[in-house]
Protein backbone atom coordinates (compact mmCIF):
# COMPACT_ATOMS: atom_id res chain seq x y z
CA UNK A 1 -11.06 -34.81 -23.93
CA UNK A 2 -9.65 -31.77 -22.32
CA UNK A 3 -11.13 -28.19 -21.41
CA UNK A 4 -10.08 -27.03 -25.01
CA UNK A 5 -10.04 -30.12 -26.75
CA UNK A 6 -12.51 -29.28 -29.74
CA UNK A 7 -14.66 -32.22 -31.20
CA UNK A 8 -14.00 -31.65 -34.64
CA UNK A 9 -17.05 -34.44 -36.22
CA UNK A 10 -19.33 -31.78 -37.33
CA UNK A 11 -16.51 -30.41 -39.14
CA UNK A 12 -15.78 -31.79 -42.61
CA UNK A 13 -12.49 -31.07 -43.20
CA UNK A 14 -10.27 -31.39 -40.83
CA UNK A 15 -7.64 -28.02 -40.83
CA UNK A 16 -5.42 -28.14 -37.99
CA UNK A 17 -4.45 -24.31 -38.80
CA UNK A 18 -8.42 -23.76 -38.45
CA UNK A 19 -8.80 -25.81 -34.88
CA UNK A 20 -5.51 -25.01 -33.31
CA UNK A 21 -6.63 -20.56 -34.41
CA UNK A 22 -10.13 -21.75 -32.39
CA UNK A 23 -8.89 -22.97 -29.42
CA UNK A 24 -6.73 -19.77 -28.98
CA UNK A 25 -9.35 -17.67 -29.79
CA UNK A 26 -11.62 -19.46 -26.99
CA UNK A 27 -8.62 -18.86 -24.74
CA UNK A 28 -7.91 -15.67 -25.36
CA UNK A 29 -12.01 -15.27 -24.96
CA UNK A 30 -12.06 -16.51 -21.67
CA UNK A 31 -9.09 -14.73 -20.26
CA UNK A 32 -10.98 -11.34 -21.66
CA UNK A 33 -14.04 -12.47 -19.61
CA UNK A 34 -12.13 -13.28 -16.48
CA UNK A 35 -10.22 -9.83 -16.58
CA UNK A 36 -13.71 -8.09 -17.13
CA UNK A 37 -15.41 -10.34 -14.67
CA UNK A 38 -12.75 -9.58 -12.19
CA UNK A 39 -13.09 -6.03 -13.06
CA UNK A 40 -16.26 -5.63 -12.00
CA UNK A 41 -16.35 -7.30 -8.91
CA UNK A 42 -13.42 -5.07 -7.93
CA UNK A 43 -15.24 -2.54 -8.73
CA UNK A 44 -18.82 -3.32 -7.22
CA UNK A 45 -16.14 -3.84 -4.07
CA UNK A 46 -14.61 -0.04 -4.57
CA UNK A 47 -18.24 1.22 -5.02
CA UNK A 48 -19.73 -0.80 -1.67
CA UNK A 49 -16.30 0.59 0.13
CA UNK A 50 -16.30 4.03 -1.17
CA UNK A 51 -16.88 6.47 2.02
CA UNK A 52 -15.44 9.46 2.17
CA UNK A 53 -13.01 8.23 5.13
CA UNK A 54 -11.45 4.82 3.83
CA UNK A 55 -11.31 6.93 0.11
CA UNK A 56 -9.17 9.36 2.47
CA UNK A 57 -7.49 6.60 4.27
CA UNK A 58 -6.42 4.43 1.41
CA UNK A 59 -4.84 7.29 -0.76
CA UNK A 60 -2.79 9.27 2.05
CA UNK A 61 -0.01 7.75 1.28
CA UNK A 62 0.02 7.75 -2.87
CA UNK A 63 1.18 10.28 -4.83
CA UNK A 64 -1.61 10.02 -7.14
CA UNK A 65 -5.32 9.34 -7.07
CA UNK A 66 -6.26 5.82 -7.29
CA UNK A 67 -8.60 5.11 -10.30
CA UNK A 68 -11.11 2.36 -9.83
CA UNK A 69 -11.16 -0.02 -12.49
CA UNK A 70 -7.74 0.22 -13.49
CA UNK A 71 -5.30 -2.75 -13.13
CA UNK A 72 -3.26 -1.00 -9.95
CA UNK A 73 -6.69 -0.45 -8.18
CA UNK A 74 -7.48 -4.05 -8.90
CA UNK A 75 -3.88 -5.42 -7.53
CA UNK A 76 -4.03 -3.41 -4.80
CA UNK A 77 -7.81 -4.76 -3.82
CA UNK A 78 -6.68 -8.15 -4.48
CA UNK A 79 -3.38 -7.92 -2.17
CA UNK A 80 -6.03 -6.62 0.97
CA UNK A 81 -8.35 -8.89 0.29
CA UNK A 82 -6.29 -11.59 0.22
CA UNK A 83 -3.88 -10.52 3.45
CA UNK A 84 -5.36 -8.08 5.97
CA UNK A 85 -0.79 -7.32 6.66
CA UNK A 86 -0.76 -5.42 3.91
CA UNK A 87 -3.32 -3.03 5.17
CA UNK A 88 -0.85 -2.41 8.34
CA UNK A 89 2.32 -2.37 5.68
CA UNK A 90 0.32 -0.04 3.81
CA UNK A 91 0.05 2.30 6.85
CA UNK A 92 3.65 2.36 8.20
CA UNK A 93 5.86 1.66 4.69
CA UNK A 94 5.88 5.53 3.55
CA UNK A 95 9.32 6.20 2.69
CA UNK A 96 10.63 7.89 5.67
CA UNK A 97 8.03 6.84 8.12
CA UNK A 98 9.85 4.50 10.39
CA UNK A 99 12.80 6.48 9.86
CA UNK A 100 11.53 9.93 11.77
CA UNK A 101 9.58 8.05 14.31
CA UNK A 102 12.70 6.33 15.63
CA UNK A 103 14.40 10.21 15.31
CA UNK A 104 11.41 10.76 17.49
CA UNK A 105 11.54 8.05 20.27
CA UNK A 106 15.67 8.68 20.44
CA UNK A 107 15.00 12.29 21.55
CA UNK A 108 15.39 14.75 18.26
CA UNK A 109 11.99 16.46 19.11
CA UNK A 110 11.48 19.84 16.77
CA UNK A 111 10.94 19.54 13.26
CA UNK A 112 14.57 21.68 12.47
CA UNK A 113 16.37 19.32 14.13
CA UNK A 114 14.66 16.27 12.42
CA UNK A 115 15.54 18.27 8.89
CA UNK A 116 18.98 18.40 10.16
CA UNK A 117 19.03 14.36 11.01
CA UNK A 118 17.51 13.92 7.09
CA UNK A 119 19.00 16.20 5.19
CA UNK A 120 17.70 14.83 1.84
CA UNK A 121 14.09 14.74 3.09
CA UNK A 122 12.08 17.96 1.89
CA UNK A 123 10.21 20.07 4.04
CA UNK A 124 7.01 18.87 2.55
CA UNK A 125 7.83 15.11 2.84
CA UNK A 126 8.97 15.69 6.42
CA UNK A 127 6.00 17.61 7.61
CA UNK A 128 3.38 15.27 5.49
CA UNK A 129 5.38 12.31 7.63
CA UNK A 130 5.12 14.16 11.46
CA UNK A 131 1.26 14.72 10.15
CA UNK A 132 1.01 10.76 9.32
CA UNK A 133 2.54 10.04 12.32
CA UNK A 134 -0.04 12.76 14.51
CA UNK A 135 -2.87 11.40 12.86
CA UNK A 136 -1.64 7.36 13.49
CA UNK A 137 -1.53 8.51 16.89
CA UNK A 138 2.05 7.19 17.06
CA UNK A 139 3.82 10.62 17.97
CA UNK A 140 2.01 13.86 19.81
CA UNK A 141 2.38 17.23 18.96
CA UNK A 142 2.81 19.45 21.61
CA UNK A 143 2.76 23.08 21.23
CA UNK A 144 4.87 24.99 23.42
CA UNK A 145 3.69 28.86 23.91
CA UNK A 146 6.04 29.89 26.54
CA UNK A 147 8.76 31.10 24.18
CA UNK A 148 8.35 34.16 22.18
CA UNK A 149 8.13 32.53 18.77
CA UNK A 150 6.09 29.22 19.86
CA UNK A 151 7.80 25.95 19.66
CA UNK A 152 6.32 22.83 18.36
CA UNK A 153 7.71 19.53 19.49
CA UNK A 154 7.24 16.22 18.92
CA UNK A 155 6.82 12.91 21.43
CA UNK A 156 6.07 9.42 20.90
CA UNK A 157 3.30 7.65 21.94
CA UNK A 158 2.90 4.24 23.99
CA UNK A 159 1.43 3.28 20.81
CA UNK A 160 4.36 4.42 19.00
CA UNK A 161 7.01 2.89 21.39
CA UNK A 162 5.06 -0.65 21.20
CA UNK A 163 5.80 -0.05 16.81
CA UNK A 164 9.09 0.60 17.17
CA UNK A 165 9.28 -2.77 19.62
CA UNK A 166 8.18 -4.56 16.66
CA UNK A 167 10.09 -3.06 14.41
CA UNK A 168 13.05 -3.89 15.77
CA UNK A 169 11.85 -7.51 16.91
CA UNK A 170 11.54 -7.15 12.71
CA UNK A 171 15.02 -6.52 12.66
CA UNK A 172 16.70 -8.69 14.41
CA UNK A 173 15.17 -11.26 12.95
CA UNK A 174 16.27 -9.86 9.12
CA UNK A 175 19.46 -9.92 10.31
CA UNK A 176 19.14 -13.63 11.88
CA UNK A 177 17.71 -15.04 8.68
CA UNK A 178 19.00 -12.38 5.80
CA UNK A 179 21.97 -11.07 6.51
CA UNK A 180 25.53 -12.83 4.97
């Protein structure tokens, strides 16, 4: 007999309509408990994690709040649970991201003449980016007071230059095994 096989003896007439509607409703039962079940774990885990840093941390990058309980929150627990990468992915795949830091380690080091290298990038996105970047401590911001109107520029880090190594080590090997 299988998992949903019914044993249908205490039943007097047999309806195949009636035992074929139970087994699906048993099914459907037990997929409702394993999606609340799964639910609540995920969000015991959201409540245990919930510090004011990794709450900080772990919606930087969204353009929305992150509500516990709801099927994104639970995918997204899953996925770092499951694969401590996609907590580094995560951190470095913000649209634009990768994009200014190389600007950054080529030598474009004030925040006019990145806007000029992206010209579809918004002031907002580009700043929230350098800020990103600050914070990862992958580029430094240096402040420059010797000029009248003071002049902010931006450098990259070791820590930035050993990213961009991998990056491109990331590269070449898309193009190796991707490209046609």
């Amino acid at each position: 007999m299988g998992l949903f096989d019914v044993d249908c003896a205490f039943i007097s007439k047999t309806d195949s309509s009636n035992i074929s509607k139970m087994k699906n409703d048993f099914v459907l039962l037990i997929n409702d408990f394993i999606i609340f079940f799964y639910a609540k774990v995920v969000n015991v885990f959201l409540q245990f994690n919930n510090s004011p840093e990794s709450e900080q941390t772990s919606n930087q990058n969204m353009s929305s709040q992150l509500k516990p309980g709801t099927s994104n929150a639970c995918n997204i627990t899953a996925l770092s649970l499951a694969c401590e990468v996609n907590d580094v992915l995560r951190d470095i795949s913000p649209r634009w991201k990768m994009q200014i830091l190389h600007k950054v380690a080529s030598g474009t080091k004030q925040f006019s003449t990145l806007k000029h290298a992206f010209p579809s990038l918004s002031d907002q996105i580009l700043g929230k980016r350098l800020s990103e970047l600050v914070n990862d401590k992958l580029v430094d911001k240096i402040i420059l007071k010797e000029k009248a109107p003071k002049s902010i520029h931006y450098m990259i880090t070791d820590k930035g230059l050993e990213l961009l190594k991998i990056i491109d080590d990331l590269h070449k090997w898309g193009l190796k095994y991707f490209s046609a």
